[in-house]
PDB file of N, CA and C in Angstrom:
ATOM      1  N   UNK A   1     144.009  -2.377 234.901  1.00  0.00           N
ATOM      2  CA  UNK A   1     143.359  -2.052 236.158  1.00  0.00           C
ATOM      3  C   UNK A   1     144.400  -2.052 237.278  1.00  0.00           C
ATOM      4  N   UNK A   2     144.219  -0.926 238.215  1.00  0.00           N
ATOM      5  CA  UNK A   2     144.575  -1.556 239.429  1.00  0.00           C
ATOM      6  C   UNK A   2     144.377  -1.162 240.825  1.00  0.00           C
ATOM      7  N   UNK A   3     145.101  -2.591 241.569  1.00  0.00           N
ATOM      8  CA  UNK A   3     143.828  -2.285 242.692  1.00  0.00           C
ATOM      9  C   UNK A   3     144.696  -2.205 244.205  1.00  0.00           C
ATOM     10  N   UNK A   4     143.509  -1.387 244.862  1.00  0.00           N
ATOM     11  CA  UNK A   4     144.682  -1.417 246.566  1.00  0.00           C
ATOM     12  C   UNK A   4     143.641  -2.237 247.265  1.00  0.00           C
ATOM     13  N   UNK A   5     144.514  -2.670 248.246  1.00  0.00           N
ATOM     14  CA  UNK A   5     143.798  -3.462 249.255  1.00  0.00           C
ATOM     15  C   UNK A   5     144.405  -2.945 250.609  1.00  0.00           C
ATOM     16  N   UNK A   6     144.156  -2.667 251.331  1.00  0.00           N
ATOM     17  CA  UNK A   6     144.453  -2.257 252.712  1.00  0.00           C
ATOM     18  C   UNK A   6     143.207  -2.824 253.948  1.00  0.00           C
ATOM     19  N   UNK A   7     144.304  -3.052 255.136  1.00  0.00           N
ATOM     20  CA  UNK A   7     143.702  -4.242 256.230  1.00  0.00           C
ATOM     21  C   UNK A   7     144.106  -2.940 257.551  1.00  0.00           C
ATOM     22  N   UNK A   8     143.067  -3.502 258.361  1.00  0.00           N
ATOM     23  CA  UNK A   8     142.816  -2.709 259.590  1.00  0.00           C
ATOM     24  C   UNK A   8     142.961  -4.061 260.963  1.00  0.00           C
ATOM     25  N   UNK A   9     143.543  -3.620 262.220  1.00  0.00           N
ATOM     26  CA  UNK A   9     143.134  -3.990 262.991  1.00  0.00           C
ATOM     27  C   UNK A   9     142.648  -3.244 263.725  1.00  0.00           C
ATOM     28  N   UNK A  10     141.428  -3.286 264.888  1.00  0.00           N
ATOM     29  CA  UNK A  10     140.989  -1.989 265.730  1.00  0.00           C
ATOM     30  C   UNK A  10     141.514  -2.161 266.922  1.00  0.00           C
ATOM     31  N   UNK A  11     141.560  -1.250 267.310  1.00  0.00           N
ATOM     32  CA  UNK A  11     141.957  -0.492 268.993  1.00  0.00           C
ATOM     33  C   UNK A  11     141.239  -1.255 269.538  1.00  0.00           C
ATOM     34  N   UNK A  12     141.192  -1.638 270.741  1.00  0.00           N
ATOM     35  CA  UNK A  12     140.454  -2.033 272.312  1.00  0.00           C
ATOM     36  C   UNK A  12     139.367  -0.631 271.999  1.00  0.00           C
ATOM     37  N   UNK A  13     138.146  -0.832 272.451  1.00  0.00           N
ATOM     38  CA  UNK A  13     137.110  -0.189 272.045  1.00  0.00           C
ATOM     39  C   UNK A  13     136.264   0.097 271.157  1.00  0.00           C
ATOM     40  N   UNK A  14     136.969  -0.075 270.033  1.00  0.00           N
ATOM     41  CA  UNK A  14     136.255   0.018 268.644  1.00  0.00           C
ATOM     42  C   UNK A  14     134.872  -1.015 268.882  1.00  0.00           C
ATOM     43  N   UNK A  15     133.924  -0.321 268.925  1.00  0.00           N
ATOM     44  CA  UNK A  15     132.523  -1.314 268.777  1.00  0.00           C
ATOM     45  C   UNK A  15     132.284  -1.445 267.609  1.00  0.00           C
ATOM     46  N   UNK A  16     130.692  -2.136 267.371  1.00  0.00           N
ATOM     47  CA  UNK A  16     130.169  -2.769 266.625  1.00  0.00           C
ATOM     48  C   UNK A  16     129.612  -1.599 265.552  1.00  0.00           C
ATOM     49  N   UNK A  17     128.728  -0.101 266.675  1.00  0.00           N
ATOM     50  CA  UNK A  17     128.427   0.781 265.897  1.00  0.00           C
ATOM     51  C   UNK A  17     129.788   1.661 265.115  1.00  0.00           C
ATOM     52  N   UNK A  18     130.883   1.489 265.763  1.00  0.00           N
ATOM     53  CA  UNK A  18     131.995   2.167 264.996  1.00  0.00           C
ATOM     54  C   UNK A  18     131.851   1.449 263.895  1.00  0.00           C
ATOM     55  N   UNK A  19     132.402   0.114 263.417  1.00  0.00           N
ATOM     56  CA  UNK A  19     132.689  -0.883 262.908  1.00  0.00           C
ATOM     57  C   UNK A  19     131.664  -0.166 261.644  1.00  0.00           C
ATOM     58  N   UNK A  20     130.281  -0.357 261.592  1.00  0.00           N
ATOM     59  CA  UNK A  20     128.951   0.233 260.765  1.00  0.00           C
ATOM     60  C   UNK A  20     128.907   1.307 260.149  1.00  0.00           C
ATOM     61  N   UNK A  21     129.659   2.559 261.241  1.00  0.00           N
ATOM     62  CA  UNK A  21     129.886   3.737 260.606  1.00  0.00           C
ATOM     63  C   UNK A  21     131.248   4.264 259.525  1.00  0.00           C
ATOM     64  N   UNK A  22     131.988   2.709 259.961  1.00  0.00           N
ATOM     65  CA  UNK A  22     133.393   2.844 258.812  1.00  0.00           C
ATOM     66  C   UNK A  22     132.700   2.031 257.397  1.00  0.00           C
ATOM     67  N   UNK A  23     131.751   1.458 257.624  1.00  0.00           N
ATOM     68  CA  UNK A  23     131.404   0.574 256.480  1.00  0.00           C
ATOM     69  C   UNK A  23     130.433   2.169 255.442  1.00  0.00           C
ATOM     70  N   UNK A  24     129.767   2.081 256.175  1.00  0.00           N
ATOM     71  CA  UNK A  24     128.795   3.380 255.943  1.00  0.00           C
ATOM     72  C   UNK A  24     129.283   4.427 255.052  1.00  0.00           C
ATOM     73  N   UNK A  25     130.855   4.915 255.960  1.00  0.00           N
ATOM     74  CA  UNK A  25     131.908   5.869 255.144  1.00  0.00           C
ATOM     75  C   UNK A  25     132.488   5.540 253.351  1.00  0.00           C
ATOM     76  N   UNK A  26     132.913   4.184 254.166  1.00  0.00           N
ATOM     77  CA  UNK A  26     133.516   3.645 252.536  1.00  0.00           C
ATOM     78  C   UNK A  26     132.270   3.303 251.485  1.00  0.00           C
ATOM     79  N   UNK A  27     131.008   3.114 252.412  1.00  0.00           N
ATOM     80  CA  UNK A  27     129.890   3.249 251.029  1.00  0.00           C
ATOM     81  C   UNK A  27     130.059   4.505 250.527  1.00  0.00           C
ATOM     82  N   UNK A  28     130.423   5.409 251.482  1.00  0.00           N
ATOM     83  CA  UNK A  28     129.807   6.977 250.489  1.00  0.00           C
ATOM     84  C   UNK A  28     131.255   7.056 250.101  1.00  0.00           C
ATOM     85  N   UNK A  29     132.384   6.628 250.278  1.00  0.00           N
ATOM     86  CA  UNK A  29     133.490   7.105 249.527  1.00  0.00           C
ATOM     87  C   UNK A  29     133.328   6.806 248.334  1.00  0.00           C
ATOM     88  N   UNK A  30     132.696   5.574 247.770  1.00  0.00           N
ATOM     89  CA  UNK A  30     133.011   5.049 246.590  1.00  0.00           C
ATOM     90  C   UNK A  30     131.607   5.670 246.041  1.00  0.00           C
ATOM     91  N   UNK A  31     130.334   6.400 246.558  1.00  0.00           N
ATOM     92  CA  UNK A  31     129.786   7.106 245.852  1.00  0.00           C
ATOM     93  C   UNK A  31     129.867   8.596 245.418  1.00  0.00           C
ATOM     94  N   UNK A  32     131.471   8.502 246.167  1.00  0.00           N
ATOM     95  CA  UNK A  32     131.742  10.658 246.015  1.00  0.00           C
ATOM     96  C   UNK A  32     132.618  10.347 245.241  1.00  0.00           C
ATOM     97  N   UNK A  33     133.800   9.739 245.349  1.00  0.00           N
ATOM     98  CA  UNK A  33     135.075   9.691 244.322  1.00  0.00           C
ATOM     99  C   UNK A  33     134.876   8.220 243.523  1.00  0.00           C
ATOM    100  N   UNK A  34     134.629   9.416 242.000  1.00  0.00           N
ATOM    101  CA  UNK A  34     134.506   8.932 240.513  1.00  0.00           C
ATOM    102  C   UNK A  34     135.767   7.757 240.098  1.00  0.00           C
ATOM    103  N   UNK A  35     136.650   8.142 241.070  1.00  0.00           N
ATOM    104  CA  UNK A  35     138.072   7.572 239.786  1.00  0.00           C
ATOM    105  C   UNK A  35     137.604   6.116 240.771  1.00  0.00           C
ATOM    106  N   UNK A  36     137.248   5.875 241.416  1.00  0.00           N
ATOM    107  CA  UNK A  36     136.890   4.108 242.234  1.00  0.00           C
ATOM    108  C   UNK A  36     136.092   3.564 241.163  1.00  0.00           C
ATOM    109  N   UNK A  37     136.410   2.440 240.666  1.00  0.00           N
ATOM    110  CA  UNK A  37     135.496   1.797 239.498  1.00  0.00           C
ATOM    111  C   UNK A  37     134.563   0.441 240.535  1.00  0.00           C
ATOM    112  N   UNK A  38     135.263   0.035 241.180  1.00  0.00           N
ATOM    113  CA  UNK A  38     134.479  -0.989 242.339  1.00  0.00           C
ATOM    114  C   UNK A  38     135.077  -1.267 243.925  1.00  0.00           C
ATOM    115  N   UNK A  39     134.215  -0.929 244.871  1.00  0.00           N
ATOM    116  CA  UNK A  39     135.063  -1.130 245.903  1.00  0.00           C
ATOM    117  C   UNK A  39     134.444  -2.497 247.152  1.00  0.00           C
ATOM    118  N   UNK A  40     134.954  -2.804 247.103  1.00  0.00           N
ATOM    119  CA  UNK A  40     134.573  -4.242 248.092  1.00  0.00           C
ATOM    120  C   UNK A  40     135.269  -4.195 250.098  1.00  0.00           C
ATOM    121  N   UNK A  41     134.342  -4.715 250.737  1.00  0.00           N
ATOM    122  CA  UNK A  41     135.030  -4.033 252.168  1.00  0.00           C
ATOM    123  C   UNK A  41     134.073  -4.940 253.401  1.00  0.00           C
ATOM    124  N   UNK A  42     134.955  -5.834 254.075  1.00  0.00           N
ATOM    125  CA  UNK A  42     134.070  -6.298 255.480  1.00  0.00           C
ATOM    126  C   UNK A  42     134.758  -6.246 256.123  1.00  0.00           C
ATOM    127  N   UNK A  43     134.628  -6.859 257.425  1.00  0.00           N
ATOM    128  CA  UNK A  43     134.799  -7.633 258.469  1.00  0.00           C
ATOM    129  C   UNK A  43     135.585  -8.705 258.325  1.00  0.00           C
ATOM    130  N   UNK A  44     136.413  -9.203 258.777  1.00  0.00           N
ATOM    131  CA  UNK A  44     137.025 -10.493 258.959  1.00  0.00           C
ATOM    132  C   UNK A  44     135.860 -11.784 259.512  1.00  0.00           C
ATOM    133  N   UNK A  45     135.428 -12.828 258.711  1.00  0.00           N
ATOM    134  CA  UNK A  45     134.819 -13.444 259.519  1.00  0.00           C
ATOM    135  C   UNK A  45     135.244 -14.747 260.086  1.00  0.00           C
ATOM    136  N   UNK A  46     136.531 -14.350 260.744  1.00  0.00           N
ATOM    137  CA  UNK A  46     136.948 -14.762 262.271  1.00  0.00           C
ATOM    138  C   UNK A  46     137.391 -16.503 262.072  1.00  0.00           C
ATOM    139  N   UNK A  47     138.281 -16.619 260.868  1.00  0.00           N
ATOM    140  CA  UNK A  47     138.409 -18.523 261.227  1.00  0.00           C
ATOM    141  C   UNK A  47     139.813 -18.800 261.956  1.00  0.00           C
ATOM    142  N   UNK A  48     141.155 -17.059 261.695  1.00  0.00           N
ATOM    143  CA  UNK A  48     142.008 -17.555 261.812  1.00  0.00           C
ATOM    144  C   UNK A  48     142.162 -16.282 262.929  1.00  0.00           C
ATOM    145  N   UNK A  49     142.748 -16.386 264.317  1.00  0.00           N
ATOM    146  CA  UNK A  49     142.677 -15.221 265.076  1.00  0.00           C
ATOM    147  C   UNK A  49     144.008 -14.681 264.990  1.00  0.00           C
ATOM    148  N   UNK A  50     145.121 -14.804 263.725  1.00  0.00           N
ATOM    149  CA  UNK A  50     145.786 -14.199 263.038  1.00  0.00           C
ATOM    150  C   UNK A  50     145.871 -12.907 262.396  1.00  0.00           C
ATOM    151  N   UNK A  51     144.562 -13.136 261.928  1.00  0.00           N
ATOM    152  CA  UNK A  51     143.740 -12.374 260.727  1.00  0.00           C
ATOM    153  C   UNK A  51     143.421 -10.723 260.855  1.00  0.00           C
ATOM    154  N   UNK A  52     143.567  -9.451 259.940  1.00  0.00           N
ATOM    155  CA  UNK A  52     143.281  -8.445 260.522  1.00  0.00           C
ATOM    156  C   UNK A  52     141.800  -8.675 260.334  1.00  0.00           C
ATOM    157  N   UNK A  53     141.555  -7.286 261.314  1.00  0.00           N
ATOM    158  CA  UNK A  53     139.427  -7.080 261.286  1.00  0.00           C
ATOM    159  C   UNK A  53     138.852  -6.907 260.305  1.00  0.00           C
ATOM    160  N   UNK A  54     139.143  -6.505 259.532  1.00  0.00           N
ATOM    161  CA  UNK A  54     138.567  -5.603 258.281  1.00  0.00           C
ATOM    162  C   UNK A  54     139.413  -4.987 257.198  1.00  0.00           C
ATOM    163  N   UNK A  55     138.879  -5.637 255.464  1.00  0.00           N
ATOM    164  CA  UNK A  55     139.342  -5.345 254.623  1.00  0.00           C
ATOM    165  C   UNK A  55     138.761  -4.579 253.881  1.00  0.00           C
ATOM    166  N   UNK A  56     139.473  -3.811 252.743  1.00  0.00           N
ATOM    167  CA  UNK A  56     139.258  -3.106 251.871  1.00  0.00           C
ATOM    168  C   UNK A  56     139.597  -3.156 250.358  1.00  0.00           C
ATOM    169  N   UNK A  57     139.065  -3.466 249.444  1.00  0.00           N
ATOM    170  CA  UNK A  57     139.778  -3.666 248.623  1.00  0.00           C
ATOM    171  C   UNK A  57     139.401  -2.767 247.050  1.00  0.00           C
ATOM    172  N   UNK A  58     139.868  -2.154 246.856  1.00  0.00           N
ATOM    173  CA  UNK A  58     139.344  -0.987 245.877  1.00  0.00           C
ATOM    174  C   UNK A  58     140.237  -0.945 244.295  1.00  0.00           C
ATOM    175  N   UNK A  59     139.342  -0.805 243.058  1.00  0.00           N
ATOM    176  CA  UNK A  59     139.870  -1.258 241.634  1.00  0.00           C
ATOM    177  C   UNK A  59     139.654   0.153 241.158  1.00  0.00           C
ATOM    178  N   UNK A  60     140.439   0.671 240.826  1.00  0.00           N
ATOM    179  CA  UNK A  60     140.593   1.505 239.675  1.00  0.00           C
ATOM    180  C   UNK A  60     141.515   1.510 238.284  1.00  0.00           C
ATOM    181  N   UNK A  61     141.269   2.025 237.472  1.00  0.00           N
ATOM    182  CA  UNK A  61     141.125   1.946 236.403  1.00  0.00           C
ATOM    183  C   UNK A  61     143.298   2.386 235.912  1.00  0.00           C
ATOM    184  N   UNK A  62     143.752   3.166 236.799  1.00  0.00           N
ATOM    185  CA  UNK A  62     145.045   3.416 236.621  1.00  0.00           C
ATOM    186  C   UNK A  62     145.878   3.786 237.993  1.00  0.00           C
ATOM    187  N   UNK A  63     146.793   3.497 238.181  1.00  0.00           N
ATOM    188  CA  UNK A  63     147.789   3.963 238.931  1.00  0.00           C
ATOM    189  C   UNK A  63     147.500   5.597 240.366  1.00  0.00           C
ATOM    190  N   UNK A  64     146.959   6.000 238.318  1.00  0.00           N
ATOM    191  CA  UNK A  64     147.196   7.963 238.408  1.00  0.00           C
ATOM    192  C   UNK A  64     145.817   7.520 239.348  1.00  0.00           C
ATOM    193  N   UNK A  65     144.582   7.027 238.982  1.00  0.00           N
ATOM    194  CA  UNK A  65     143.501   7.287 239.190  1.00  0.00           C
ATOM    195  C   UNK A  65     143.440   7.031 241.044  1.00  0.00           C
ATOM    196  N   UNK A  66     144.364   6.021 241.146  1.00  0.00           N
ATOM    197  CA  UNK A  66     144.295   5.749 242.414  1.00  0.00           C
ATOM    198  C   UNK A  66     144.852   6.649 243.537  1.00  0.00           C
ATOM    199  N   UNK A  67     146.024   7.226 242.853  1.00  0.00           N
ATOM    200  CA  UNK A  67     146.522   8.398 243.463  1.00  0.00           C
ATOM    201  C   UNK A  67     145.788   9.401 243.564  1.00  0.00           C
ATOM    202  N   UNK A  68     144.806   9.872 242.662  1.00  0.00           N
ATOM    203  CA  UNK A  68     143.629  10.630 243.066  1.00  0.00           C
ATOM    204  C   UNK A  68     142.597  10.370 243.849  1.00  0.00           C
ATOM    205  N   UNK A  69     142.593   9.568 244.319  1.00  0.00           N
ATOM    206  CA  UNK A  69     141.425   9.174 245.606  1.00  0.00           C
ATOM    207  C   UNK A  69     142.360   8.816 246.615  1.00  0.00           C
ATOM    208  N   UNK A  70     143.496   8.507 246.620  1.00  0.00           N
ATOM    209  CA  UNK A  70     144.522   8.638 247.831  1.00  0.00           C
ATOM    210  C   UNK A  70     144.110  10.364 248.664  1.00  0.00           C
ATOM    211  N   UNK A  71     144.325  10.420 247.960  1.00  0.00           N
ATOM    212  CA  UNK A  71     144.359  12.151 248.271  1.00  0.00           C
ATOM    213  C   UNK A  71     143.383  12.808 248.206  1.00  0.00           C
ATOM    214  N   UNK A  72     142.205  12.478 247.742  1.00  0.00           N
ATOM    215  CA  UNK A  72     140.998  13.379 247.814  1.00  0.00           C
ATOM    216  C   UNK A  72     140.488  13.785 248.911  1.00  0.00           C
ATOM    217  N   UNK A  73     139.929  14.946 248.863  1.00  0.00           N
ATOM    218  CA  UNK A  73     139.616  15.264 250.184  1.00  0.00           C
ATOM    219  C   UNK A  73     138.367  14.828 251.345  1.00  0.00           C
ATOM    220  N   UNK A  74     137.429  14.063 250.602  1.00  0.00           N
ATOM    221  CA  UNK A  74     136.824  13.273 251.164  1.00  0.00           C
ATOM    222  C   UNK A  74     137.703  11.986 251.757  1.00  0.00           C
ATOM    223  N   UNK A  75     138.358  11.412 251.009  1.00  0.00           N
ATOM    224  CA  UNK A  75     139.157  10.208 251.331  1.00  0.00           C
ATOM    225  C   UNK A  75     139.562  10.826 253.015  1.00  0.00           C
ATOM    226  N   UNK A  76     140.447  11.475 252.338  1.00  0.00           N
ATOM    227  CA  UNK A  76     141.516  12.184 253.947  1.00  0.00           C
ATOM    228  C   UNK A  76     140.363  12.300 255.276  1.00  0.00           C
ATOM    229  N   UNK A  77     139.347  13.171 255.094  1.00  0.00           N
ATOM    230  CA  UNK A  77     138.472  13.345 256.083  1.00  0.00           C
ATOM    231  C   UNK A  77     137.746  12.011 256.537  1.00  0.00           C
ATOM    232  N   UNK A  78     137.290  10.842 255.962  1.00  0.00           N
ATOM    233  CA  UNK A  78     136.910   9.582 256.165  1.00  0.00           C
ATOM    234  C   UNK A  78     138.216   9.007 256.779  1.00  0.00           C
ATOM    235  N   UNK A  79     139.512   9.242 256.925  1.00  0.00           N
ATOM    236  CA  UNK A  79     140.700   8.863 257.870  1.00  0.00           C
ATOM    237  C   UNK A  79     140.786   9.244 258.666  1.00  0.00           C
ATOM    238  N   UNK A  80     140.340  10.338 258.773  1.00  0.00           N
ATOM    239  CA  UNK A  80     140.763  11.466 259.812  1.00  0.00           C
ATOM    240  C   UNK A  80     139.642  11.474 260.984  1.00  0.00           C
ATOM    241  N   UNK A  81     138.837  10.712 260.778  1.00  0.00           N
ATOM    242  CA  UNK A  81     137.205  11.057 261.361  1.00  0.00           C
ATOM    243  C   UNK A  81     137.259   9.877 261.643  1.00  0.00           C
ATOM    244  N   UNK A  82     137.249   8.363 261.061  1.00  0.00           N
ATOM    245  CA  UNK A  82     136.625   7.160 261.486  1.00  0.00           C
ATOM    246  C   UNK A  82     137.962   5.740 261.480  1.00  0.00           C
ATOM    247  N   UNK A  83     139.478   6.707 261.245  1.00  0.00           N
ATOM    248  CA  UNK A  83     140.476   5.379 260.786  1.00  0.00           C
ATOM    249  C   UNK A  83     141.208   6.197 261.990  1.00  0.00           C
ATOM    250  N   UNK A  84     142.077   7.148 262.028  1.00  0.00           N
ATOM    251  CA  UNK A  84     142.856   7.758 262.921  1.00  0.00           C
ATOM    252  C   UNK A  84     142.701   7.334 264.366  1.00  0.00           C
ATOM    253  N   UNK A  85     143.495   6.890 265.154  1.00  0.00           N
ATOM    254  CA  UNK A  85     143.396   6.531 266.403  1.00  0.00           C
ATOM    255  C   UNK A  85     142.415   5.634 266.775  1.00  0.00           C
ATOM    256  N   UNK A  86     141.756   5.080 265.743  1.00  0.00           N
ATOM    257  CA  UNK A  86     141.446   3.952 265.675  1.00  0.00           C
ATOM    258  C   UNK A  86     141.898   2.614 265.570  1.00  0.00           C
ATOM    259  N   UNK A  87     142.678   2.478 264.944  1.00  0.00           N
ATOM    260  CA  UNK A  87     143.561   0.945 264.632  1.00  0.00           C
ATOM    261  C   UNK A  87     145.166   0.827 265.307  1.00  0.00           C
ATOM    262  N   UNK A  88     145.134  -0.629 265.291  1.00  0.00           N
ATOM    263  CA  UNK A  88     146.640  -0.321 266.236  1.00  0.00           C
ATOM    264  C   UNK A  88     147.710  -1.246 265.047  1.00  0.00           C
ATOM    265  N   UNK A  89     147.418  -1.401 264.088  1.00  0.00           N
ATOM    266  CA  UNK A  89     147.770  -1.866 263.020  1.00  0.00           C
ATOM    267  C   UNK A  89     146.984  -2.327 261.125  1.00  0.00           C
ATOM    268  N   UNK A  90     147.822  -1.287 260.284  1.00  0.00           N
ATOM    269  CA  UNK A  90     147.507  -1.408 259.038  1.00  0.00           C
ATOM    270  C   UNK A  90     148.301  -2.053 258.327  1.00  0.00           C
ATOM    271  N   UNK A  91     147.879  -2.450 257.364  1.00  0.00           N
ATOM    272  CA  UNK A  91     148.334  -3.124 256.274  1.00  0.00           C
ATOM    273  C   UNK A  91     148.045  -2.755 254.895  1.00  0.00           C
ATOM    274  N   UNK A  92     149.236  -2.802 253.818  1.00  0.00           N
ATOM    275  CA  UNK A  92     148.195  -2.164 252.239  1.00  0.00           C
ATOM    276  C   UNK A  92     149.473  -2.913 251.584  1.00  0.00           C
ATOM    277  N   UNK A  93     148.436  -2.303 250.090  1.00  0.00           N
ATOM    278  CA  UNK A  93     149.528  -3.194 249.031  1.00  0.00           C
ATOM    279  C   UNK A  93     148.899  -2.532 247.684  1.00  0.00           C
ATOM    280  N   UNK A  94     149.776  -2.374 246.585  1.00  0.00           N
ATOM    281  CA  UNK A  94     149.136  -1.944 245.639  1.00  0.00           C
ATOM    282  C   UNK A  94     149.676  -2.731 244.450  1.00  0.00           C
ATOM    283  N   UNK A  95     148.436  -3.233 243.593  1.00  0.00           N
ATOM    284  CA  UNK A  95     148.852  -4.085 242.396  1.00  0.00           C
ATOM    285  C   UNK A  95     148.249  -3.860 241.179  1.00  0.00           C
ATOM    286  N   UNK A  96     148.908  -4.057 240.262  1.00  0.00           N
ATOM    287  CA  UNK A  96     148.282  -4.449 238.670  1.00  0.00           C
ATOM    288  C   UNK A  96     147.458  -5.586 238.399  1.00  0.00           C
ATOM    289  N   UNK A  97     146.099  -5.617 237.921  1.00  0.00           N
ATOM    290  CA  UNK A  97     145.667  -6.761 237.575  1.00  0.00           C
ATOM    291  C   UNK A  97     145.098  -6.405 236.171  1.00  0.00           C
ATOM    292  N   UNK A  98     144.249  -7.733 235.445  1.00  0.00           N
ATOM    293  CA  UNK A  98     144.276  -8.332 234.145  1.00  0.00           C
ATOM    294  C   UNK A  98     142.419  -7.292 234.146  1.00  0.00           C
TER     295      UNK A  98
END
């Protein structure tokens, strides 16, 4: 398996209904693109004010597979629409697990 995890912080403005409509997105991402085997995703709930806002953390099944939802064209348009000029700092990482 393996899995990406990528962290958001938001812009000054980003509300609560933004916040809903990125959750909303990544529900339907992981119901349009097949190669996502499970995807997990909140809010930070706020113990360390270190911490980014909101995580993502998504398992697929290979490398390749992940590179195909990197790039899908739903993916891109869910960046382009609800992540772009939105955040003033990201974070990601990509790993092998058991």
């Amino acid at each position: 398996m393996f899995r990406h995890v990528v962290m958001f912080k938001w812009a000054d403005g980003v509300d609560a209904d933004h916040v809903a409509a990125v959750a909303d997105g990544l529900d339907n991402l992981a119901a349009s693109i097949e190669q996502i085997k499970q995807y997990r995703h909140g809010p930070d709930v706020g113990l360390s004010d270190q911490n980014f806002d909101y995580v993502v953390v998504g398992d697929f099944d290979s490398s390749d597979d992940y590179v195909v939802y990197r790039d899908h064209p739903v993916h891109q348009e869910f960046i382009a629409e609800l992540i772009a000029g939105r955040i003033t700092e990201r974070a990601a990482a990509q790993f092998e697990i058991d």
